[in-house]
Protein backbone atom coordinates (compact mmCIF):
# COMPACT_ATOMS: atom_id res chain seq x y z
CA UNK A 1 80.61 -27.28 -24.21
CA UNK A 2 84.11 -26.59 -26.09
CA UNK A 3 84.80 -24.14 -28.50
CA UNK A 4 84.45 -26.26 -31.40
CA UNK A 5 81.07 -27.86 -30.56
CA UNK A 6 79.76 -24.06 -29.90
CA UNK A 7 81.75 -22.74 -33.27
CA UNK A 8 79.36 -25.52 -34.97
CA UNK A 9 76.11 -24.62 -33.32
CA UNK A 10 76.64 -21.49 -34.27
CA UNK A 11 76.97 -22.50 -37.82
CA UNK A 12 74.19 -24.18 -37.98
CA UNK A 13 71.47 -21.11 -36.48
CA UNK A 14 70.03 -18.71 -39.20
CA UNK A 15 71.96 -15.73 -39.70
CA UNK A 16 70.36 -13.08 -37.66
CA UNK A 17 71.84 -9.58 -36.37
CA UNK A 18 71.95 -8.52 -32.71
CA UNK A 19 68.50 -6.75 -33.69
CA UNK A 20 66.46 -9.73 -33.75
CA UNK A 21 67.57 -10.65 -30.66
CA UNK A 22 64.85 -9.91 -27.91
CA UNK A 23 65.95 -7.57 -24.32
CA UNK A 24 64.79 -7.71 -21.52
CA UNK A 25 63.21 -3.95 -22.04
CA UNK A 26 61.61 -5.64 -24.89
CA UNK A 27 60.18 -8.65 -22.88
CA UNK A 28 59.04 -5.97 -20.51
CA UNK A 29 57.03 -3.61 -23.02
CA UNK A 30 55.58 -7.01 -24.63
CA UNK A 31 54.46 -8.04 -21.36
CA UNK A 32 52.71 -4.55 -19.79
CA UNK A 33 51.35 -4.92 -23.77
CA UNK A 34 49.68 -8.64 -22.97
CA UNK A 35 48.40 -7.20 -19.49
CA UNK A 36 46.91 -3.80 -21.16
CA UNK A 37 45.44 -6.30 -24.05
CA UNK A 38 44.31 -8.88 -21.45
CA UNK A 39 43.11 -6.15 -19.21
CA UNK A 40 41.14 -4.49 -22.12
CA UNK A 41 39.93 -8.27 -23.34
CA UNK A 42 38.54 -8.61 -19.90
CA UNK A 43 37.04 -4.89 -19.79
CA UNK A 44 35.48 -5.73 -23.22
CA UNK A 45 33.87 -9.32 -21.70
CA UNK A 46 33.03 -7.20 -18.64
CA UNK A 47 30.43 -5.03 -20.55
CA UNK A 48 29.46 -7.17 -22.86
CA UNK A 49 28.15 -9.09 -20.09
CA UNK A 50 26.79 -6.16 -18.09
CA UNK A 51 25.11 -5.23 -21.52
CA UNK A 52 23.78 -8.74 -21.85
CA UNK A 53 22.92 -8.73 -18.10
CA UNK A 54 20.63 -5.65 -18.77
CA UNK A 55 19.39 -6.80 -21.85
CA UNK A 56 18.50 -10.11 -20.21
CA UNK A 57 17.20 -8.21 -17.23
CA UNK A 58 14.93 -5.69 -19.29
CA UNK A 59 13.65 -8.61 -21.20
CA UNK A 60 12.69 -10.78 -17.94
CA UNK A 61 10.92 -7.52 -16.81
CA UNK A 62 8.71 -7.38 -19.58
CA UNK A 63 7.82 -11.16 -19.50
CA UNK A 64 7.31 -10.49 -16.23
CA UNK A 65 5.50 -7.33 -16.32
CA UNK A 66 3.44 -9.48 -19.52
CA UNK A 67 2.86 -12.29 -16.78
CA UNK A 68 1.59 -9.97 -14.30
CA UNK A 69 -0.75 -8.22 -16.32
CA UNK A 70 -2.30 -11.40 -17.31
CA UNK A 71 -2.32 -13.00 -13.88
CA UNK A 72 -4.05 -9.27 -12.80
CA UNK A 73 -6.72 -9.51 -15.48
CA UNK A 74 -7.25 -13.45 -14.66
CA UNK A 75 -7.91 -11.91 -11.35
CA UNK A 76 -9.97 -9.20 -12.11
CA UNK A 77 -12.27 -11.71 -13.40
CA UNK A 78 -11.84 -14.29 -11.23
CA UNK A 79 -13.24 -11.16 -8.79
CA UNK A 80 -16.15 -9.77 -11.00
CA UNK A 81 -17.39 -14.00 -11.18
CA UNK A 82 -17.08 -13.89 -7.58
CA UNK A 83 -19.03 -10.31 -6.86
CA UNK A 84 -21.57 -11.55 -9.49
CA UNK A 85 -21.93 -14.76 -8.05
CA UNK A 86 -22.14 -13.38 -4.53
CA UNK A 87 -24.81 -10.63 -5.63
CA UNK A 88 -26.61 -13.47 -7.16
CA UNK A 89 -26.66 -15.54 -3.60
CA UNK A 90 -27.36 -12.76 -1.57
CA UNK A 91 -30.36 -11.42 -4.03
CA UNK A 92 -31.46 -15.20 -3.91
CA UNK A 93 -31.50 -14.73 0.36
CA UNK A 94 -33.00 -11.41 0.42
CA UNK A 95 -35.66 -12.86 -1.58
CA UNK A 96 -36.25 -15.46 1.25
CA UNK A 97 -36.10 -13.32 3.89
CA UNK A 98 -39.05 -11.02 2.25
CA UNK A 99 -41.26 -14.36 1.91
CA UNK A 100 -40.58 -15.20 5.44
CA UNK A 101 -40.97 -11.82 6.54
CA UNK A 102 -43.75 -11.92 4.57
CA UNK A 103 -45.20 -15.05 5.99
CA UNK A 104 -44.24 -14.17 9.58
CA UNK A 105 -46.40 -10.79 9.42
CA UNK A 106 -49.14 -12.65 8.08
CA UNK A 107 -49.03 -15.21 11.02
CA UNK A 108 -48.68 -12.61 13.01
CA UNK A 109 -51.88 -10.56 11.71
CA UNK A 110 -53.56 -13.71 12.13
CA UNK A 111 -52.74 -14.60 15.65
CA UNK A 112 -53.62 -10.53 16.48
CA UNK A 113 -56.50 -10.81 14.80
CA UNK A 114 -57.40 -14.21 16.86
CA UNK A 115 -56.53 -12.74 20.04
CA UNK A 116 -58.45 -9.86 19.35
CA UNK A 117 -61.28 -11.27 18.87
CA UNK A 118 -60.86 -13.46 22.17
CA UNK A 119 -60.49 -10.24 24.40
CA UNK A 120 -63.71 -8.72 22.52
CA UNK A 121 -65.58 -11.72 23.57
CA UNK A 122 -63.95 -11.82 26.57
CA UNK A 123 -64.77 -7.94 27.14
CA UNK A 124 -68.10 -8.67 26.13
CA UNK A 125 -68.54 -11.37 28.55
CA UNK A 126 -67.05 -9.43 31.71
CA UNK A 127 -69.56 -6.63 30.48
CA UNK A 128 -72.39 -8.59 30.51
CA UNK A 129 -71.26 -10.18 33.85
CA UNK A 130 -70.67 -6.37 35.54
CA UNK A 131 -73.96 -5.37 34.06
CA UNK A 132 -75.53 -8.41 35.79
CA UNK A 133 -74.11 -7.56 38.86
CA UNK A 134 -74.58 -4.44 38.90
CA UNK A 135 -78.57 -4.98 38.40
CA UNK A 136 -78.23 -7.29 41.17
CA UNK A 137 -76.66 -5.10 43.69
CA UNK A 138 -79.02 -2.36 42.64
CA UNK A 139 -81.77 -4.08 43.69
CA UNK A 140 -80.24 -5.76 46.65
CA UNK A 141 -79.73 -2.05 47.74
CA UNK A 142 -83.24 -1.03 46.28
CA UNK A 143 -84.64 -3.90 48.74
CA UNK A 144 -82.33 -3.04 51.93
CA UNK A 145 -83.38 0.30 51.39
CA UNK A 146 -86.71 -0.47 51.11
CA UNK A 147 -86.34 -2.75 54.07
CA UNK A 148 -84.95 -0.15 56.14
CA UNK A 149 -87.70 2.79 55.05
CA UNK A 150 -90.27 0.35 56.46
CA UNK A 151 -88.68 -0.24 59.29
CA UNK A 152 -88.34 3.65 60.16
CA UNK A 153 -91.85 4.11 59.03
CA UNK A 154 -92.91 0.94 61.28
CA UNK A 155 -90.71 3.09 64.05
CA UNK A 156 -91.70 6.39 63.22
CA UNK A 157 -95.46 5.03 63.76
CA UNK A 158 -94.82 3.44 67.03
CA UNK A 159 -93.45 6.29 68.43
């Protein structure tokens, strides 16, 4: 550029002093200033998320501590319905079982009772049958005995 072109630019800026004029010190402090403020807008969004995090977090926790104690009580209940229904069943078959038990010892007396009753007959008939015998045999031995006194009196006399 020549002299007069620059002579005419310079004309034509504002009037300013040296002082408005920016250094390179000056670029420097206004850019560690930009860091420190960027540094302390990110420190700033940093724990206002953290804070939002635990907010968020403590919140979820007590829906989900809320959730839990519901689903705990639905279960609780779902549990007592089941014991009660399961007391209700097994009351049901113990009642059975005491009706069969019931009916089995009553078979059971009665087919004792029958059987009983056939070996008392059956006792009564072998008794009658040894008595018979034994009548029998006594005189069968009455009658040998007899037989053989007579013939040792029928001996005794010969001699």
């Amino acid at each position: 550029m020549s002299d007069d072109s620059a002579a005419i630019l310079m004309r034509l800026l504002p009037p300013v002093t040296w002082n408005d004029f920016a250094t390179k010190q000056d670029l420097e402090t206004l850019g560690n200033f930009m860091q420190l403020s960027f540094n302390n807008s990110m420190l700033e969004t940093r724990n206002e998320m953290r804070k939002e995090f635990v907010d968020e977090t403590g919140i979820l926790r007590k829906e989900m501590y809320g959730e839990f104690a519901s689903l705990r009580k639905e279960m609780y209940l779902e549990f007592a319905a089941i014991r009660s229904e399961l007391r209700d069943e097994i009351d049901v078959l113990r009642r059975e079982m005491q009706g069969e038990f019931v009916a089995v010892r009553r078979e059971m007396h009665t087919e004792f009772v029958a059987v009983r009753k056939e070996m008392q007959a059956g006792f009564l008939d072998l008794h009658k049958e040894l008595n018979h015998q034994t009548h029998r045999m006594f005189m069968g031995i009455l009658g040998i005995n007899t037989l053989l006194m007579s013939v040792a009196i029928a001996a005794f006399k010969l001699l």
